[in-house]
Protein backbone atom coordinates (compact mmCIF):
# COMPACT_ATOMS: atom_id res chain seq x y z
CA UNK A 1 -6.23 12.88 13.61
CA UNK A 2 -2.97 14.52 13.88
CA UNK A 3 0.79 13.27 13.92
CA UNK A 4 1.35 9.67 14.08
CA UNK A 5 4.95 9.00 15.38
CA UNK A 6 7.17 6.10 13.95
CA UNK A 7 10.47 4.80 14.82
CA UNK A 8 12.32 6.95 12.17
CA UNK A 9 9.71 9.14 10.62
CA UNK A 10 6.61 10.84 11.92
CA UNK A 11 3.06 10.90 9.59
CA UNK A 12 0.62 13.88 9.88
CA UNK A 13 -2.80 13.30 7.91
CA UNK A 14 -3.98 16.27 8.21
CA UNK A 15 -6.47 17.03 5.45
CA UNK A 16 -6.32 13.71 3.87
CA UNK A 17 -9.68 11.66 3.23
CA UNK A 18 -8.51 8.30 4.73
CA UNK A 19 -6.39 8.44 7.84
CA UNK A 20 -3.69 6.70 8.82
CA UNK A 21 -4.82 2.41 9.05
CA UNK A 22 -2.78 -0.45 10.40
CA UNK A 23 -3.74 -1.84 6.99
CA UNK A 24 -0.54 0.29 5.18
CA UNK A 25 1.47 -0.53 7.83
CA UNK A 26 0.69 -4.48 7.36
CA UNK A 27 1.41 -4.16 3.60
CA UNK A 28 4.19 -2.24 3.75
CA UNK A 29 5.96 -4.33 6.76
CA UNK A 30 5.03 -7.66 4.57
CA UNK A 31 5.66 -6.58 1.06
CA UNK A 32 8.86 -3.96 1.23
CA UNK A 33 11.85 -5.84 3.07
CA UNK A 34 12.21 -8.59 0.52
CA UNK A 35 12.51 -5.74 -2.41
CA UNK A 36 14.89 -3.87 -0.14
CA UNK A 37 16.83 -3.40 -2.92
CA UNK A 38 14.71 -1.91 -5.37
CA UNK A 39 15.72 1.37 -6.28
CA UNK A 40 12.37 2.97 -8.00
CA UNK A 41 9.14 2.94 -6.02
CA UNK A 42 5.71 4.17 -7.14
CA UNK A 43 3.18 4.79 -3.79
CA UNK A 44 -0.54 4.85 -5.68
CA UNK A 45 -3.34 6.42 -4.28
CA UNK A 46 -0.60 7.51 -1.53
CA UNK A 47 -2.74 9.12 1.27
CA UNK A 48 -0.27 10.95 3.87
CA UNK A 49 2.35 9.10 2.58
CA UNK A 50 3.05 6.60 4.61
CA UNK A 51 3.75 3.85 2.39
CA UNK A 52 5.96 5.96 0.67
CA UNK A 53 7.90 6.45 3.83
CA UNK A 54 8.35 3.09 4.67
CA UNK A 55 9.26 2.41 1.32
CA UNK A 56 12.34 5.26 1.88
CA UNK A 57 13.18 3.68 5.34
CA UNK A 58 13.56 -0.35 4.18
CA UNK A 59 14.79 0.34 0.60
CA UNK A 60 18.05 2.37 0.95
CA UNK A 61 18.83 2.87 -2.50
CA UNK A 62 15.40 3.52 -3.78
CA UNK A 63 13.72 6.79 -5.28
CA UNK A 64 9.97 6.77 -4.52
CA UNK A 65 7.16 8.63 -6.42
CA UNK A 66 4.14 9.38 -4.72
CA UNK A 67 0.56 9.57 -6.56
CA UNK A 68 -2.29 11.02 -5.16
CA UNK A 69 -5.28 12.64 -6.63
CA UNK A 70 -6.50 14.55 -3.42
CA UNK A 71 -5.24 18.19 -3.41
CA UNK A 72 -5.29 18.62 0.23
CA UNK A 73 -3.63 14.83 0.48
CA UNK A 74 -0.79 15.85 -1.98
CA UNK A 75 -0.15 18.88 0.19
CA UNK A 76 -0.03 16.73 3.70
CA UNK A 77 2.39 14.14 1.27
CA UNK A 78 4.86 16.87 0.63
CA UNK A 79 4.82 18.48 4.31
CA UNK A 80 5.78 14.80 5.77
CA UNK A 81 8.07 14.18 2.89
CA UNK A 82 10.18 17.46 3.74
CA UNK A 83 10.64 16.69 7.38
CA UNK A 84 11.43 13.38 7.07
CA UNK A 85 15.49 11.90 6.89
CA UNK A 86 14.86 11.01 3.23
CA UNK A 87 13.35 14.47 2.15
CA UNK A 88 15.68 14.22 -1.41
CA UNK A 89 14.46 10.88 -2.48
CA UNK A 90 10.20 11.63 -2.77
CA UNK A 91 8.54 12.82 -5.64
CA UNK A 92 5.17 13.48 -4.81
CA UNK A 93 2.67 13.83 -7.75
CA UNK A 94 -1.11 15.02 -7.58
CA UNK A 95 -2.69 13.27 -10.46
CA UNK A 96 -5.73 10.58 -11.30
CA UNK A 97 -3.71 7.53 -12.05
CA UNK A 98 -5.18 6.62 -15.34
CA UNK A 99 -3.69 10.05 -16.65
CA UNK A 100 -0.89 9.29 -15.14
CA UNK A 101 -0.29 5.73 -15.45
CA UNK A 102 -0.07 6.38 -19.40
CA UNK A 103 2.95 7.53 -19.08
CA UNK A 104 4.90 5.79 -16.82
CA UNK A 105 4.52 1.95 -18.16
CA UNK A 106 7.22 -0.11 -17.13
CA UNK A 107 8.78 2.63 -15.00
CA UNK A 108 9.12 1.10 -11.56
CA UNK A 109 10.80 -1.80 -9.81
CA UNK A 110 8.06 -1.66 -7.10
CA UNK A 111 4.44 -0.82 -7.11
CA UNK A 112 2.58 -0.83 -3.31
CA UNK A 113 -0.93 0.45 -3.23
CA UNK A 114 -3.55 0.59 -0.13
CA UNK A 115 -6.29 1.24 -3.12
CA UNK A 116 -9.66 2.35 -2.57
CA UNK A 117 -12.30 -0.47 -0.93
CA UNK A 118 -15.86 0.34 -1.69
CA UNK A 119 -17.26 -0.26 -4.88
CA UNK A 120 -20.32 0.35 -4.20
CA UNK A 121 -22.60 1.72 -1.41
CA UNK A 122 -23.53 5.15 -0.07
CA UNK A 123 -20.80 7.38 -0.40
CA UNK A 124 -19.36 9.94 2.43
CA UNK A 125 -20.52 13.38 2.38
CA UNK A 126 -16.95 14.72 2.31
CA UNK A 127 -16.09 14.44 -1.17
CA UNK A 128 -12.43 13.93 -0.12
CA UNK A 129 -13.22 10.75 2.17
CA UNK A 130 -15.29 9.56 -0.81
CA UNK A 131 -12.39 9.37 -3.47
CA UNK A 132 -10.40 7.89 -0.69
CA UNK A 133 -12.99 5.09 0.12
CA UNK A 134 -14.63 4.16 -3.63
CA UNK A 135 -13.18 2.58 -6.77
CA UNK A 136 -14.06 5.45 -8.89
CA UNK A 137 -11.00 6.67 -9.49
CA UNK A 138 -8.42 4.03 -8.73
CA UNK A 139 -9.33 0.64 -9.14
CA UNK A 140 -8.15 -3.08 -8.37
CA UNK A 141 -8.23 -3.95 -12.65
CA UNK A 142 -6.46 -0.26 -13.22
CA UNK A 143 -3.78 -0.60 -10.81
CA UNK A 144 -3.13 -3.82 -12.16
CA UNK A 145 -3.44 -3.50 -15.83
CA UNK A 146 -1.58 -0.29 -15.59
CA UNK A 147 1.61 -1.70 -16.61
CA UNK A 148 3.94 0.71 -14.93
CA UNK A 149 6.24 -1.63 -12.90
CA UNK A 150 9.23 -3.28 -15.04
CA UNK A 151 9.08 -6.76 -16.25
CA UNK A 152 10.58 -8.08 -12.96
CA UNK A 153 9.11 -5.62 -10.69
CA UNK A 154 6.94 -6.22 -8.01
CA UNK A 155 3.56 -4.86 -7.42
CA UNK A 156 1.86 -4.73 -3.83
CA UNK A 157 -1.56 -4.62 -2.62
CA UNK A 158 -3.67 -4.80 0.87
CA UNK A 159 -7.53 -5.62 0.17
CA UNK A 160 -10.58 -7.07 2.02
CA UNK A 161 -10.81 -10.97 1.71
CA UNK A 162 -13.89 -11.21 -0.23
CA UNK A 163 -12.16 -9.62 -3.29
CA UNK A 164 -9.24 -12.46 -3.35
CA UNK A 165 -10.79 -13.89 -6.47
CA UNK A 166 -11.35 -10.97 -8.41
CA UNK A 167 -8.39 -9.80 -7.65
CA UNK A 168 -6.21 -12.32 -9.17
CA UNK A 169 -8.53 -12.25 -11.73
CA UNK A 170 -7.65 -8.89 -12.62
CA UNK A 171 -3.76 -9.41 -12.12
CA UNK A 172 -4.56 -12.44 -14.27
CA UNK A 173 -6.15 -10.36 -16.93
CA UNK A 174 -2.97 -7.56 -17.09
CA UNK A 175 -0.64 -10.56 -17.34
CA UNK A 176 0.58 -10.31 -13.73
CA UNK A 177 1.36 -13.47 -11.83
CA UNK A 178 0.10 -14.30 -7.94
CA UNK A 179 3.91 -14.79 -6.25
CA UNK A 180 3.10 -13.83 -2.40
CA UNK A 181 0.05 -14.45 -0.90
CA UNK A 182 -1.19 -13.75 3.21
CA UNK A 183 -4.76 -14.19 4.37
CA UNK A 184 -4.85 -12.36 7.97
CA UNK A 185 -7.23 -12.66 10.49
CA UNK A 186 -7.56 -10.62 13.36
CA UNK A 187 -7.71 -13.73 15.57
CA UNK A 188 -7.53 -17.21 15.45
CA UNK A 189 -11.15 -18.51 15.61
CA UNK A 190 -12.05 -15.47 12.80
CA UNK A 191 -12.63 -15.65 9.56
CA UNK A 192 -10.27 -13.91 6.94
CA UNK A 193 -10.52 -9.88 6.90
CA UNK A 194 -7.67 -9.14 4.37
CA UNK A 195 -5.27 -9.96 1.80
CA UNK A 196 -2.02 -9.02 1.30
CA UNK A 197 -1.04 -10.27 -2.58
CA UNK A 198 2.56 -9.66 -4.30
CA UNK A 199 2.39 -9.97 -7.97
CA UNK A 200 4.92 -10.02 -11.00
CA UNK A 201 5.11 -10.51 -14.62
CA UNK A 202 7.97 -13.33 -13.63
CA UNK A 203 6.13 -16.60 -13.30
CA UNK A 204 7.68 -18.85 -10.16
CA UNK A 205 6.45 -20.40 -6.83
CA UNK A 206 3.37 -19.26 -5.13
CA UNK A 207 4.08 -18.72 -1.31
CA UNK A 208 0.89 -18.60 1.01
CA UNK A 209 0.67 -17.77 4.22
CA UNK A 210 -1.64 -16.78 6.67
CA UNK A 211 -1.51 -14.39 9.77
CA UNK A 212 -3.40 -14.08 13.04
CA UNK A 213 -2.86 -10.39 14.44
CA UNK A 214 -4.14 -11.31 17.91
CA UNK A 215 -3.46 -14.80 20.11
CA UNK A 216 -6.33 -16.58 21.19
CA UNK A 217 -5.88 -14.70 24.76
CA UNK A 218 -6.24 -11.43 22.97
CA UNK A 219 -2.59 -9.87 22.70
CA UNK A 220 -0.92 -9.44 19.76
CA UNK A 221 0.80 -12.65 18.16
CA UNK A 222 4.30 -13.20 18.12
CA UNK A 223 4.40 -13.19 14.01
CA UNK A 224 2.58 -9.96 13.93
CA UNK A 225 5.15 -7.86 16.39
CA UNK A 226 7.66 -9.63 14.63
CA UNK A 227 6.45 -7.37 11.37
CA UNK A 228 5.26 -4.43 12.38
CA UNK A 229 7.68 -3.32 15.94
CA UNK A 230 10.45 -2.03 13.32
CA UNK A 231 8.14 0.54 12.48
CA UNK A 232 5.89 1.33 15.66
CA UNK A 233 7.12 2.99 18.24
CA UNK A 234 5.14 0.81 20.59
CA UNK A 235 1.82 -1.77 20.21
């Protein structure tokens, strides 16, 4: 689709299965700024990168590692990585996650992940696309059972609203604990589209929120430009 330009970085997806979404923006604008002081990131099932980037951008002290099982996705990773300000903090890494979550339990302050969304259905012809788009290699329960962010780390997630259940179910089952939840809806008289959920093995208040992305006269809500125009260079 080509290069996406950002207030301090710039995102080409170029050969990646999933392009660029407003969905990793969302996530990362929600989840990142209250961890800004993290200082090790893992970006799973990291696409072009972007999440990564934004990670690099709010969290100044942070080294971020970047897993992605695509090939061609790994390669488009690296090439944004290396022209961006923060070229010295990525590590980009082209693995399945179940290899490599083995050995990096407990590893990570924060974990942020725009994870696959189908799990089942016809799958794209483009084998790349398909990965991107299915469960069948990274999962809701693996991501969350994976154990790879430190006992009072963080991990991050954007998903479609009718998996809310089973997905603090699963966060449930790897001993993670619901802290942050936002249901958002593209407009007020809508019904839920997505979730963004912030989990951690530290027990403590649940704070839940919703967002409406568009007022009721169609333009974008104050609450949502309040997140996002950090990052875009315009709406």
């Amino acid at each position: 689709m080509g290069v996406f330009r950002f207030k301090r970085f710039d995102v080409d997806d170029f050969g990646c299965g999933m392009k660029i979404c407003s969905d990793s923006v969302l996530l990362g604008a929600w989840f990142l700024p209250p961890l800004k002081a993290a200082q090790s990131v893992a970006d799973i099932g990291a696409g072009s990168g972007l999440l990564s980037l934004m990670a690099a951008d709010i969290m100044p002290l942070a080294s971020i590692e970047a897993v992605e099982i695509d090939p061609e996705a790994c390669r488009a990773t690296i090439r944004n990585f290396e022209i961006s300000p923060w070229s010295g903090r990525f590590k980009a890494v082209c693995a399945d996650f179940a290899e490599y979550a083995i050995g990096a339990v407990g590893r990570f302050d924060v974990v942020v992940c725009n994870p696959p969304y189908f799990i089942s259905g016809e799958r794209s012809s483009d084998a790349a696309r398909a990965v991107a788009r299915h469960q069948s290699s990274l999962s809701y329960s693996s991501l969350l059972s994976s154990g790879i962010s430190k006992p009072d780390g963080h991990v991050g997630l954007v998903a479609p609203s009718e998996f809310e259940n089973d997905i603090i179910y699963a966060a449930e089952v790897g001993r993670l604990k619901l802290r942050r939840l936002c249901r958002v809806k593209t407009s007020p008289a809508k019904g839920y589209s997505r979730i963004l959920a912030d989990f951690s093995y530290t027990d403590g208040p649940v704070e839940i929120s919703e967002l409406s992305l568009r007022t009721p006269g169609g333009t974008y809500s104050d609450e949502y430009r309040r997140l996002v125009e950090p990052y875009y260079m315009k709406l």
